[in-house]
Protein backbone atom coordinates (compact mmCIF):
# COMPACT_ATOMS: atom_id res chain seq x y z
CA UNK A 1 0.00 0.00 0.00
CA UNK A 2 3.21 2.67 0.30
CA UNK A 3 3.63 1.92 -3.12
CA UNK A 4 -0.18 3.06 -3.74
CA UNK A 5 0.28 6.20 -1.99
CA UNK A 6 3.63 7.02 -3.31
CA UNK A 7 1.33 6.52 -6.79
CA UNK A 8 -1.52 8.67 -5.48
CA UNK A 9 0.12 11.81 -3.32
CA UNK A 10 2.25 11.78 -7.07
CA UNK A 11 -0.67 11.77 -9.45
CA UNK A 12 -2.93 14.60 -6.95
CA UNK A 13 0.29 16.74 -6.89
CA UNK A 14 0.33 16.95 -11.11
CA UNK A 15 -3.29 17.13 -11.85
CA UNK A 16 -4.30 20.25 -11.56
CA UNK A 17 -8.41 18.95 -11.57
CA UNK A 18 -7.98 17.20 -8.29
CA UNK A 19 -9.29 18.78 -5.39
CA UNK A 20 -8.70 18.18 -1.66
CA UNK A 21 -11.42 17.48 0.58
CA UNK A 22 -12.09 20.59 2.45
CA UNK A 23 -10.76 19.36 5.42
CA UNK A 24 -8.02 17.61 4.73
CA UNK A 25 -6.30 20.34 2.31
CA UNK A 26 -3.93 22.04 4.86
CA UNK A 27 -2.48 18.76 5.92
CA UNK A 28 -2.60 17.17 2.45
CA UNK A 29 -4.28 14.09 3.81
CA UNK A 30 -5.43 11.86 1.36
CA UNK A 31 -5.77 8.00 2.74
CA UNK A 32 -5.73 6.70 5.64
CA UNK A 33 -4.65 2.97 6.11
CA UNK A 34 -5.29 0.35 8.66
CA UNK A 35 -4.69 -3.54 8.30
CA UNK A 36 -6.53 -4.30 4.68
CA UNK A 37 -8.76 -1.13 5.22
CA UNK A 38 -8.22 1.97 2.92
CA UNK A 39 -10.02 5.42 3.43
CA UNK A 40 -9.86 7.78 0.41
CA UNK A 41 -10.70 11.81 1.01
CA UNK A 42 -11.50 14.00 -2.23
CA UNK A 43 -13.76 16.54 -2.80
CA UNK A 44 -17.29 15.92 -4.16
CA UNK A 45 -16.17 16.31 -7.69
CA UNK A 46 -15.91 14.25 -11.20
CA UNK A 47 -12.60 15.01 -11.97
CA UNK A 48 -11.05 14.38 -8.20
CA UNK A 49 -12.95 11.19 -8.33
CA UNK A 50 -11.07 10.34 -12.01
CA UNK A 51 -8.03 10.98 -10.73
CA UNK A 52 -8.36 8.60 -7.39
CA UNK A 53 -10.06 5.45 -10.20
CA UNK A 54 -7.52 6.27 -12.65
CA UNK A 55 -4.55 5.55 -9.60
CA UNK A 56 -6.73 2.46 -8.49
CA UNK A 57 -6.25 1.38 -12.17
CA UNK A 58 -2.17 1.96 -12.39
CA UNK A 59 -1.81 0.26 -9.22
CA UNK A 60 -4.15 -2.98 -10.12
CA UNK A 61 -1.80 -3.00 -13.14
CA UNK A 62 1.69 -2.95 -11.89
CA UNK A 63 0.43 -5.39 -9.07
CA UNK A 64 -2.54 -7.02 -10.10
CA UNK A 65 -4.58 -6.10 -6.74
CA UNK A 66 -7.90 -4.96 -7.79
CA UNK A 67 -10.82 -3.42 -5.72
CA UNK A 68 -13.61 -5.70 -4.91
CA UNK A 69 -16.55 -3.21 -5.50
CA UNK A 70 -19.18 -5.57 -3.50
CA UNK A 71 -16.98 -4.52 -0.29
CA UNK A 72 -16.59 -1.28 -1.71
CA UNK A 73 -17.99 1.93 -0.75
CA UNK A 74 -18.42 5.34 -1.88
CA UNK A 75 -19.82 7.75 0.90
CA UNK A 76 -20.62 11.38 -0.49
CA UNK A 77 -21.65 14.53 1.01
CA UNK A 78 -25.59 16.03 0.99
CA UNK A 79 -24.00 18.55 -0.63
CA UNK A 80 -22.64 16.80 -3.67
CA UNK A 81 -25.42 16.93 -6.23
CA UNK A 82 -24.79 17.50 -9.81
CA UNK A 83 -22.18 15.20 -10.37
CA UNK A 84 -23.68 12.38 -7.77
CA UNK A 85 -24.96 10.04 -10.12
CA UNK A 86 -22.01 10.68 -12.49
CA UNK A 87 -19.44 10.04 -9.40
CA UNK A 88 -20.91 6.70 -8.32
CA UNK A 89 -21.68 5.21 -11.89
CA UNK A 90 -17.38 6.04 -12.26
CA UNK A 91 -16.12 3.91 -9.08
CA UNK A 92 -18.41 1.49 -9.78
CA UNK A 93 -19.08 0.84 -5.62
CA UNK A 94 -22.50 1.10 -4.11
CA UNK A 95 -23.00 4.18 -1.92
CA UNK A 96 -23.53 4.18 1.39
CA UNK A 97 -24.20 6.91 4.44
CA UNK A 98 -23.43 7.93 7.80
CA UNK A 99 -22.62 6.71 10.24
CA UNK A 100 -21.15 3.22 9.24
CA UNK A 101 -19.80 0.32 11.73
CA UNK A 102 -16.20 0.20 11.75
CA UNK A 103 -13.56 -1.48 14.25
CA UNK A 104 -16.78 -2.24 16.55
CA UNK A 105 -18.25 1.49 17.05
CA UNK A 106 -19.83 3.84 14.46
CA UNK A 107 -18.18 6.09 12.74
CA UNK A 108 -20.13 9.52 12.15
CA UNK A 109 -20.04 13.17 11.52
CA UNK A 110 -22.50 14.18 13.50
CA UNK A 111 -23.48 13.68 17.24
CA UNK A 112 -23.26 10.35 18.33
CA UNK A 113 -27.29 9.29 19.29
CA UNK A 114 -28.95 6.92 21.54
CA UNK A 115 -29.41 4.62 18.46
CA UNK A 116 -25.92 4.67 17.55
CA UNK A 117 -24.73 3.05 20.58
CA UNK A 118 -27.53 0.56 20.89
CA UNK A 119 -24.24 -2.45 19.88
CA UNK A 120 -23.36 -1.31 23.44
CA UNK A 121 -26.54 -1.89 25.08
CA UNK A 122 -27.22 -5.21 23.36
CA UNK A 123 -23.92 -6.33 24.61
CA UNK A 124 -24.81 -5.48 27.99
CA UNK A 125 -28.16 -7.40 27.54
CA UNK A 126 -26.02 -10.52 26.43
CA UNK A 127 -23.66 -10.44 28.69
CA UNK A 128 -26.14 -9.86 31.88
CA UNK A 129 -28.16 -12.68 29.91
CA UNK A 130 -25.57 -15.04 30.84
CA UNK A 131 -25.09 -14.46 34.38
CA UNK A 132 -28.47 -13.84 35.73
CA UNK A 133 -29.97 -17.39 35.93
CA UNK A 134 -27.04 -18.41 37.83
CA UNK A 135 -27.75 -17.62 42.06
CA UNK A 136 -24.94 -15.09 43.12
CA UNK A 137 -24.68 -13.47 46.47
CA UNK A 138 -24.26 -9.69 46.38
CA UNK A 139 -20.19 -10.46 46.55
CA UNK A 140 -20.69 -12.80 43.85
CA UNK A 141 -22.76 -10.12 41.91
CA UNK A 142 -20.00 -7.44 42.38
CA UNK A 143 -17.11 -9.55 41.36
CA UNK A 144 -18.79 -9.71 38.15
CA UNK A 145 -19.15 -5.88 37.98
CA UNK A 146 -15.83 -5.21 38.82
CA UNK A 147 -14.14 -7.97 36.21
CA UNK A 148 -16.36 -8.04 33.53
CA UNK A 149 -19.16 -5.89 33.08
CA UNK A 150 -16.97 -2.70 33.95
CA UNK A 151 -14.36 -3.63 30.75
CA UNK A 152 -16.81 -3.39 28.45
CA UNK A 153 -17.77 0.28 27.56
CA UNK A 154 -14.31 1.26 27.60
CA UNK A 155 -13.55 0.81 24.19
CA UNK A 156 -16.38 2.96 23.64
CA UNK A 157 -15.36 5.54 25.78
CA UNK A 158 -11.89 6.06 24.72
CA UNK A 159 -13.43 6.87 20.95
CA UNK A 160 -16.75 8.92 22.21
CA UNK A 161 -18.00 11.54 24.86
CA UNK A 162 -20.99 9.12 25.57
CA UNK A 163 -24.53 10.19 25.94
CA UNK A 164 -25.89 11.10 28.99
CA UNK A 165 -29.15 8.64 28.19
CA UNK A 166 -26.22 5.45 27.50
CA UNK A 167 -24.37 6.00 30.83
CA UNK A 168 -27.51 6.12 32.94
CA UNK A 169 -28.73 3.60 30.57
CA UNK A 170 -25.98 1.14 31.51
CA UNK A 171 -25.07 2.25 35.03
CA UNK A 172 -28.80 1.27 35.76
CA UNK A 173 -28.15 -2.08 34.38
CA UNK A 174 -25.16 -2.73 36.62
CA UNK A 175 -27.16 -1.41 39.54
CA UNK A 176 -29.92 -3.24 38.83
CA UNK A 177 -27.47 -6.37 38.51
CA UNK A 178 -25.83 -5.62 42.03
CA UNK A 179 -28.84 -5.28 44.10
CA UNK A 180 -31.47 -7.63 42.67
CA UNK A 181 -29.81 -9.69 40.08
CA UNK A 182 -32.46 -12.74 38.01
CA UNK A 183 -35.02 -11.37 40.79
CA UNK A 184 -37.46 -8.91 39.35
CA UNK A 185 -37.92 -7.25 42.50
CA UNK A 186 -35.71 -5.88 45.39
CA UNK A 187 -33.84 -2.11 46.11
CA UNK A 188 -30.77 -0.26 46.59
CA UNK A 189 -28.99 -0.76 49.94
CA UNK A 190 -26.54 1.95 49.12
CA UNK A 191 -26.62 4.66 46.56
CA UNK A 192 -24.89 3.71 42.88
CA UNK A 193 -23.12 7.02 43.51
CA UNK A 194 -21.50 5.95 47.05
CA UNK A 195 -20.71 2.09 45.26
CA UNK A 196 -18.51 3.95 42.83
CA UNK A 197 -16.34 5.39 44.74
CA UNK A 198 -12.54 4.66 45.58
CA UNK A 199 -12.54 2.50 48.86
CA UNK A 200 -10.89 4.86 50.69
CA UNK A 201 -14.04 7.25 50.19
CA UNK A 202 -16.14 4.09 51.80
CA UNK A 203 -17.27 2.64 48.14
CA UNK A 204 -16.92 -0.74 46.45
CA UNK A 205 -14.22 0.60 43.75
CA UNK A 206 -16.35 -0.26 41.16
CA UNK A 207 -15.56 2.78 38.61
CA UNK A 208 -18.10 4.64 37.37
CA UNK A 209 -18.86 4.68 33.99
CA UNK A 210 -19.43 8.51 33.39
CA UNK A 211 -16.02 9.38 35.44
CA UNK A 212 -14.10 6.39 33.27
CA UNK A 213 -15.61 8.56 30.37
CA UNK A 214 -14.31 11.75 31.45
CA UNK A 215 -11.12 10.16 32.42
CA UNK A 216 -10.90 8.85 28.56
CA UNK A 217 -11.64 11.42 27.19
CA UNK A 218 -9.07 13.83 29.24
CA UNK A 219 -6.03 11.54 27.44
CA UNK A 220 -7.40 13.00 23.87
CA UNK A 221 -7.13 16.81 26.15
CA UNK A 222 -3.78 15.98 27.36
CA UNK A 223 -2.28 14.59 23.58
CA UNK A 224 -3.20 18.06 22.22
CA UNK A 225 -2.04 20.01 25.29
CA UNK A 226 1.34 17.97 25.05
CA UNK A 227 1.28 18.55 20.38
CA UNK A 228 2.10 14.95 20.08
CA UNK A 229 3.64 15.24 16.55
CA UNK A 230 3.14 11.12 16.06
CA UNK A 231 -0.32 11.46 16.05
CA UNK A 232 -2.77 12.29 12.61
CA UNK A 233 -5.78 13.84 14.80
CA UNK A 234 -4.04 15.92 16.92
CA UNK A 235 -2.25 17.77 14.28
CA UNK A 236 -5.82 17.99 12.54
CA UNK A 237 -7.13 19.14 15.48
CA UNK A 238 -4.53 21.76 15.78
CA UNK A 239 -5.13 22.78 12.25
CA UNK A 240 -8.98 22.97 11.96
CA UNK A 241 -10.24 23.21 15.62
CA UNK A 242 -7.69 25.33 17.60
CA UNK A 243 -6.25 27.19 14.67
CA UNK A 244 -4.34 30.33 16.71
CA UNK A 245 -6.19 29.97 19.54
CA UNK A 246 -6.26 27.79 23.39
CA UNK A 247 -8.43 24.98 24.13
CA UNK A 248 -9.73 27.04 26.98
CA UNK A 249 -10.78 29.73 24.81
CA UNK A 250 -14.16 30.66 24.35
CA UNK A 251 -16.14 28.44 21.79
CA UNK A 252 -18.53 30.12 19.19
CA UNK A 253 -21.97 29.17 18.74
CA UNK A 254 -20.97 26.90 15.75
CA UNK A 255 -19.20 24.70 17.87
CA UNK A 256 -19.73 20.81 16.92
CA UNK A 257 -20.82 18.92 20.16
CA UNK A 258 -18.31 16.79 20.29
CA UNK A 259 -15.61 20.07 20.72
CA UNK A 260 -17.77 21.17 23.03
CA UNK A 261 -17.74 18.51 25.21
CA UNK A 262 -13.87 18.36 25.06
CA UNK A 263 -13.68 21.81 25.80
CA UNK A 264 -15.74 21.14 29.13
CA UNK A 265 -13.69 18.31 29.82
CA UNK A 266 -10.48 20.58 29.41
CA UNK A 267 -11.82 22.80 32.56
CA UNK A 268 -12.68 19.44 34.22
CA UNK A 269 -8.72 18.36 34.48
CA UNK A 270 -7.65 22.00 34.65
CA UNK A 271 -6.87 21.41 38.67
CA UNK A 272 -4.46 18.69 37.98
CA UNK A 273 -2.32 20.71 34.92
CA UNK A 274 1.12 22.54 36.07
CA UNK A 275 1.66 25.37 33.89
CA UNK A 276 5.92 26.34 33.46
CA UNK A 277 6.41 29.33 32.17
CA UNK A 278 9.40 29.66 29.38
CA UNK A 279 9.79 31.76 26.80
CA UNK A 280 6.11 32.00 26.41
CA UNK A 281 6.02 31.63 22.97
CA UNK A 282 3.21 28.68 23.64
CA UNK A 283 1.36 29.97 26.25
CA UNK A 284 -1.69 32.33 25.21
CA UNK A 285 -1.51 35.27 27.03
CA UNK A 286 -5.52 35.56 27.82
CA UNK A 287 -6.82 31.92 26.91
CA UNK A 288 -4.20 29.60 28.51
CA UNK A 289 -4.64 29.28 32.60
CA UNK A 290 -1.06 29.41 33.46
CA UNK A 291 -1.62 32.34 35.71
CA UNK A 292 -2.62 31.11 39.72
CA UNK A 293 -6.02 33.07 38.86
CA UNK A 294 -6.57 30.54 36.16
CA UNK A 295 -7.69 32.20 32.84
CA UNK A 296 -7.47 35.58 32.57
CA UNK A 297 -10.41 36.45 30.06
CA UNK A 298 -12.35 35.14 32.76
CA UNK A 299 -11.59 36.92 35.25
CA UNK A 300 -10.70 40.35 33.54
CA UNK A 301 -13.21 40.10 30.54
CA UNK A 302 -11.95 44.11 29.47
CA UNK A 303 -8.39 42.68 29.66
CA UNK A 304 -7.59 42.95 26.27
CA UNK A 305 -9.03 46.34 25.19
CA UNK A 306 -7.87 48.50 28.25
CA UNK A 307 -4.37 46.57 27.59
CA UNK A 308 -4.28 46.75 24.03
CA UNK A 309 -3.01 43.20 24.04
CA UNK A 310 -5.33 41.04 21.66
CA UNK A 311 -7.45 38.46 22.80
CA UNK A 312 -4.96 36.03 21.11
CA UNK A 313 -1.82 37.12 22.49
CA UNK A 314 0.50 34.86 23.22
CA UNK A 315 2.58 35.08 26.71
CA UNK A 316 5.88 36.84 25.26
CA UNK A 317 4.40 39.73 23.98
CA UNK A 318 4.49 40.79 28.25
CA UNK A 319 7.99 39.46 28.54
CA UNK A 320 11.38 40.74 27.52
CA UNK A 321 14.86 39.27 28.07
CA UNK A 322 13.26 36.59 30.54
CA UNK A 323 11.82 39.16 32.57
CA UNK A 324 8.15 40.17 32.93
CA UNK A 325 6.93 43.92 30.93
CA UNK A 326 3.47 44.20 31.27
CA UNK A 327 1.91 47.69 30.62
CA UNK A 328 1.56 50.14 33.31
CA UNK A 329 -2.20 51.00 34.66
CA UNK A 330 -4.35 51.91 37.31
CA UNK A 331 -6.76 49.24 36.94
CA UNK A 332 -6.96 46.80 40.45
CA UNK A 333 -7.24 43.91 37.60
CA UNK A 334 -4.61 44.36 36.66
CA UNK A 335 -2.46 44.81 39.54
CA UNK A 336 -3.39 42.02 40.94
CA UNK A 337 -2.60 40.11 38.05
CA UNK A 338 0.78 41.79 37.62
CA UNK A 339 0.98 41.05 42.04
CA UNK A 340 0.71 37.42 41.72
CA UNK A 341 2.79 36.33 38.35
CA UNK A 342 4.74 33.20 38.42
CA UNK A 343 7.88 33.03 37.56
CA UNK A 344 9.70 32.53 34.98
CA UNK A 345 11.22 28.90 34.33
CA UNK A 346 14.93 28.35 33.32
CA UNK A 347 13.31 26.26 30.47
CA UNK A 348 13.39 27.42 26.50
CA UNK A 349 9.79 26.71 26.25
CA UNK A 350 6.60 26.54 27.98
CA UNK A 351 5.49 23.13 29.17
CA UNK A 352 2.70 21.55 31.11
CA UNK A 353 2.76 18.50 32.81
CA UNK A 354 0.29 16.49 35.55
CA UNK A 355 0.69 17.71 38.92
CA UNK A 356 0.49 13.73 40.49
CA UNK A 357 3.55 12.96 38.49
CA UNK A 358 2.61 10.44 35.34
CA UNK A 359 -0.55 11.58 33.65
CA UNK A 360 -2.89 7.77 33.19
CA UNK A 361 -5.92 7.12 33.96
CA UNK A 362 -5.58 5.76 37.28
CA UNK A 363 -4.19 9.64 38.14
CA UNK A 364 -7.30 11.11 36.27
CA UNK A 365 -9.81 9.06 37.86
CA UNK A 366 -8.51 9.99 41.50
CA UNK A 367 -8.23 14.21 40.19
CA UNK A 368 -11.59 13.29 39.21
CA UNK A 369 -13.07 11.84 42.67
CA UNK A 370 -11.18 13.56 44.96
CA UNK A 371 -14.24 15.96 46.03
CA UNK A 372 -14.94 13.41 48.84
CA UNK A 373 -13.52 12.89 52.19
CA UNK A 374 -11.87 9.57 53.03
CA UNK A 375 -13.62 7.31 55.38
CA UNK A 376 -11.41 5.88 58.73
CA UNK A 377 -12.51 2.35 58.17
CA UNK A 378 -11.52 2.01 54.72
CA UNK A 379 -8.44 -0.30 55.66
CA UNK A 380 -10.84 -2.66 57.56
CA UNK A 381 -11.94 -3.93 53.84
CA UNK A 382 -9.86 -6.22 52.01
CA UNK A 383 -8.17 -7.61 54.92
CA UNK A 384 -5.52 -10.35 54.93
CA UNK A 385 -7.05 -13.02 53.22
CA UNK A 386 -9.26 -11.13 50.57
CA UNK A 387 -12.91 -12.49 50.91
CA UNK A 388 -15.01 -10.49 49.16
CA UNK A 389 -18.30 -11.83 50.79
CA UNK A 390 -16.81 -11.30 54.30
CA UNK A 391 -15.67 -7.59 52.71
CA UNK A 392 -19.88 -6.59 51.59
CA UNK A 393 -20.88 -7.70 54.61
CA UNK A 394 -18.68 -5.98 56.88
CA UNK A 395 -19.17 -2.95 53.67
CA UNK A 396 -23.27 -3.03 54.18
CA UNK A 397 -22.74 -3.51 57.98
CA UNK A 398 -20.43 -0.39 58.15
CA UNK A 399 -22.61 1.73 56.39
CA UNK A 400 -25.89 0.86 58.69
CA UNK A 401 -27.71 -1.03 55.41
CA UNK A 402 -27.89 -4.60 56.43
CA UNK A 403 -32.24 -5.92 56.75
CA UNK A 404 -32.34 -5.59 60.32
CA UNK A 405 -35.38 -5.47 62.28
CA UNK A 406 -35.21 -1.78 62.68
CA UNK A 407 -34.87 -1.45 59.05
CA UNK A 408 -37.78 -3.00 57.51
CA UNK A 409 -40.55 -3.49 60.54
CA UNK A 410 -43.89 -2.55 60.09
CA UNK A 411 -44.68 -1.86 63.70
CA UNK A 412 -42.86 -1.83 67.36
CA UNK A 413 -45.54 -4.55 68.41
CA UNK A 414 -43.33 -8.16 69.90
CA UNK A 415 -39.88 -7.93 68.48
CA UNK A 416 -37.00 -9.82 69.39
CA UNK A 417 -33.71 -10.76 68.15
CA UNK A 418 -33.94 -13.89 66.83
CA UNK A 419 -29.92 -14.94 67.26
CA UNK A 420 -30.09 -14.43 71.17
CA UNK A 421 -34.21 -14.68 72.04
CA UNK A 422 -34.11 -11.57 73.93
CA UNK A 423 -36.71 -9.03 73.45
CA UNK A 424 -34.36 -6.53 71.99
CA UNK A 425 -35.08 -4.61 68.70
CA UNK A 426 -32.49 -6.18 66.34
CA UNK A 427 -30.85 -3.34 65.02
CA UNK A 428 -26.69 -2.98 63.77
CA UNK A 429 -25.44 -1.83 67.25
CA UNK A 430 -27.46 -5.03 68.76
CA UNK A 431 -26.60 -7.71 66.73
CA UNK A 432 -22.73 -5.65 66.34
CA UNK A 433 -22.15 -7.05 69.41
CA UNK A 434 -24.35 -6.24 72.13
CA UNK A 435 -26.16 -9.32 71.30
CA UNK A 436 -25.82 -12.54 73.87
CA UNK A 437 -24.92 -14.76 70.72
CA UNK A 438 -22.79 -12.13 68.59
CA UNK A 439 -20.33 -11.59 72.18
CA UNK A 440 -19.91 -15.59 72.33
CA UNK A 441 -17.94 -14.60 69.11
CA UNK A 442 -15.84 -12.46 70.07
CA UNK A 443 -14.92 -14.28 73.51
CA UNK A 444 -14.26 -17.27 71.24
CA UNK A 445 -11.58 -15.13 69.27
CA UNK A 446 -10.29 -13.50 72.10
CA UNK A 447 -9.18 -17.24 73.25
CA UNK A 448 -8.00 -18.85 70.41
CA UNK A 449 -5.99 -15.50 69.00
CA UNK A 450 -4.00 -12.39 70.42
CA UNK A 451 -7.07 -10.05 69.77
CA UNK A 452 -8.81 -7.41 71.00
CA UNK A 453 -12.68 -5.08 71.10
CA UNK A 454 -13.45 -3.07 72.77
CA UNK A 455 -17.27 -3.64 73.09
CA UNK A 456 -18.20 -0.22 73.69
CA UNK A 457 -20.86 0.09 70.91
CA UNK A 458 -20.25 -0.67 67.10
CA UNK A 459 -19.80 3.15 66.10
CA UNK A 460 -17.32 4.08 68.91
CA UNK A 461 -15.36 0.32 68.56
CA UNK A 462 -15.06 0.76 65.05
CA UNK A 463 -13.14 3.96 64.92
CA UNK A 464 -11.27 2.81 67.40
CA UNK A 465 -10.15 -0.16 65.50
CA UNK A 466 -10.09 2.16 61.88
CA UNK A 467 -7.10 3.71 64.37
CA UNK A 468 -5.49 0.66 66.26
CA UNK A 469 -6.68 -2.42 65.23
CA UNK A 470 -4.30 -4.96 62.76
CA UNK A 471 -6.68 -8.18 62.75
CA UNK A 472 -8.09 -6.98 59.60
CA UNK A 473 -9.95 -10.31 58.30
CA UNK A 474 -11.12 -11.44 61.84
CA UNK A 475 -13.94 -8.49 62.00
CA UNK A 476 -14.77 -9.49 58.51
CA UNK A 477 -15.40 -13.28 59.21
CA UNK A 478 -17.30 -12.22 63.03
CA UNK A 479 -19.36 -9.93 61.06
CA UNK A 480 -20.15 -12.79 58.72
CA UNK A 481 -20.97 -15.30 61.23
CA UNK A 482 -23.34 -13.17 62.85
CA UNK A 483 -25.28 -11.89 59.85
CA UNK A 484 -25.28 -15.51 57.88
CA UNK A 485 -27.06 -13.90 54.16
């Protein structure tokens, strides 16, 4: 196939009739290759589309590949009309239309819909198909979230900013999975929300599906922050999106959706960007956060006219000989902004890197997350010897959601606690281990190992073992033998 390009770039370059497609012109793109897969880009006219048949033709002739035209196809634009007919009657393929199935996901120009991603929902279905006749515990359930089911909208979340119907779409499936599995009734013990978080924030470290979106989507962010000059899109992106100005500019109203959404997700990961200021010939000067006050437009919308610095500035036009030389003025804006500047880096250029050290998506995911508080018992989970029914129990117990009495009576009429007999409401302090039957457990581990509880009440004796405590796996397998589910 080099020798086909070599053949076509040649042929484009000395016919004066061929035309570029409009958006591949500045970057002279004209194929694009992968495994036995060739993508051609012209413009929608009869003499561009000659010249790509007539280099089909030399090629079949010095090497006596031909195209297949049954697994051909020719895909023109609505605007393309006088010469459609005449364009598609010349290749000889049948014509086909957005968006098309390629690699496993749909490729389209326009905003990816509910329909669209419908492969991913039906391989959901399939996959859930499997697994719910078979009788899994809530452990048993999760495993399966966290091994399977979780690895299989990635692919389609590295490629696309999802819709917000598909991730609530599939999240509910996985919920629904969790908490009530081949039974077509049952509820939520613990918010969706609270089961995706890290378990240091007191989740289940299942990751959700609209944060591993985000987090996907943030490598695309980080490529064109860092100009990766391997990669095709980036430098298109460079050329036709960002032209002369920052990702963190302003977008105007005839912004695609899909830029949009990048653009959002740009602000999203601005917290964990370090901005090093060089010889600020990268940097924009209004558009790029690198200043502590974040983006300047924002914060001093008049910037640029009282300044007389254009909104597209870049960051040297205010320095000079490594030192900063911003105009004089009045203005408290300004002062402050001239008050707080950073300085200037013994480095050439300007560079940004990931304030955690090695930008993946493990690093994204925690920026991303990092809004909640860690729990003290976290480190009671996943003890020694890695049970994860002993670890939901202990989980459910921990957060007060275990079916106790208290939990799901009717009325306060004759209860009792049906471990020890006693007419005690069975509620998680009770049975955690006020109960006659749960403190025979404990005295049995006190004397058969070196451990220790307090028994001062479940809340109070488990932040003081979230402090002291080592035996890790021995609250796990108490908790278990005293709520048997």
């Amino acid at each position: 196939m080099e020798i086909w390009h070599v053949l076509l770039k040649i042929r484009t370059q000395t016919d004066e009739c061929f035309q570029h497609h409009w958006k591949c012109k500045e970057l002279g793109i004209l194929n694009l290759c992968f495994a036995d897969d060739v993508l051609i880009f012209c413009a929608g006219t009869i003499n561009s589309v000659r010249t790509i048949k007539a280099t089909l033709m030399e090629f079949a002739a010095m090497s006596g590949l031909y195209v297949n035209p049954g697994k051909s196809t020719i895909i023109l634009s609505k605007s393309v009309r006088r010469d459609r007919q005449g364009i598609i009657d010349l290749m000889g393929f049948q014509e086909g239309s957005l968006p098309i199935k390629y690699l496993g996901v749909p490729l389209t120009s326009s905003r990816l819909t509910t329909t669209d991603c419908q492969p991913l929902l039906d391989k959901f279905a399939q996959r859930l198909a499997g697994w719910n006749h078979l009788t899994l515990s809530f452990a048993g359930r999760t495993q399966v979230i966290k091994s399977v089911l979780s690895s299989l909208h990635v692919y389609w979340a590295s490629a696309f900013m999802l819709p917000k119907s598909i991730i609530q779409n599939v999240e509910r499936k996985m919920r629904e999975f969790v908490w009530k599995g081949s039974s077509v009734s049952g509820c939520a013990k613990v918010s969706w929300a609270q089961v995706c978080k890290p378990k240091e924030q007191g989740g289940l470290g299942i990751r959700s599906v609209l944060h591993m979106n985000q987090a996907m989507m943030m490598k695309h962010v980080w490529r064109i922050l860092q100009r990766d000059n391997q990669s095709l899109w980036v430098a298109w992106v460079i050329r036709y999106k960002l032209r002369s100005q920052s990702i963190w500019a302003p977008l105007p109203n005839s912004a695609s959706w899909c830029w949009k959404k990048l653009a959002k997700i740009s602000k999203l990961m601005q917290a964990g960007l370090v901005f090093s200021v060089g010889d600020g010939c990268t940097f924009r000067l209004w558009t790029d956060p690198w200043h502590p006050r974040g983006l300047l437009l924002s914060w001093f919308p008049r910037g640029p006219a009282i300044t007389g610095l254009p909104a597209d500035s870049l960051l040297c036009t205010v320095m000079h000989q490594g030192q900063w030389c911003w105009p004089s003025s009045r203005r408290l804006e300004l002062q402050g902004i001239v008050a707080e500047l950073p300085p200037i880096g013994p480095q050439q250029s300007d560079v940004i890197t990931w304030k955690s050290g090695n930008f993946n998506t493990k690093s994204v995911l925690s920026l991303i997350q990092s809004a909640s508080s860690h729990v003290l018992w976290h480190h009671l989970l996943g003890g020694k010897f890695k049970i994860p029914r002993h670890d939901f129990i202990l989980w459910l117990a921990l957060w007060g959601r275990l079916s106790t009495m208290d939990r799901i009576r009717i009325s306060c009429s004759d209860v009792e606690c049906i471990l020890c007999g006693g007419r005690f409401l069975e509620t998680h302090a009770h049975l955690f281990f006020e109960c006659s039957f749960s403190k025979r457990c404990i005295d049995m581990l006190k004397a058969r190992v070196r451990f220790q509880w307090l028994q001062s009440g479940w809340n109070h004796d488990i932040i003081w073992a979230s402090r002291r405590w080592r035996g890790k796996h021995l609250i796990n397998a108490a908790s278990v033998h005293c709520w048997p589910q």
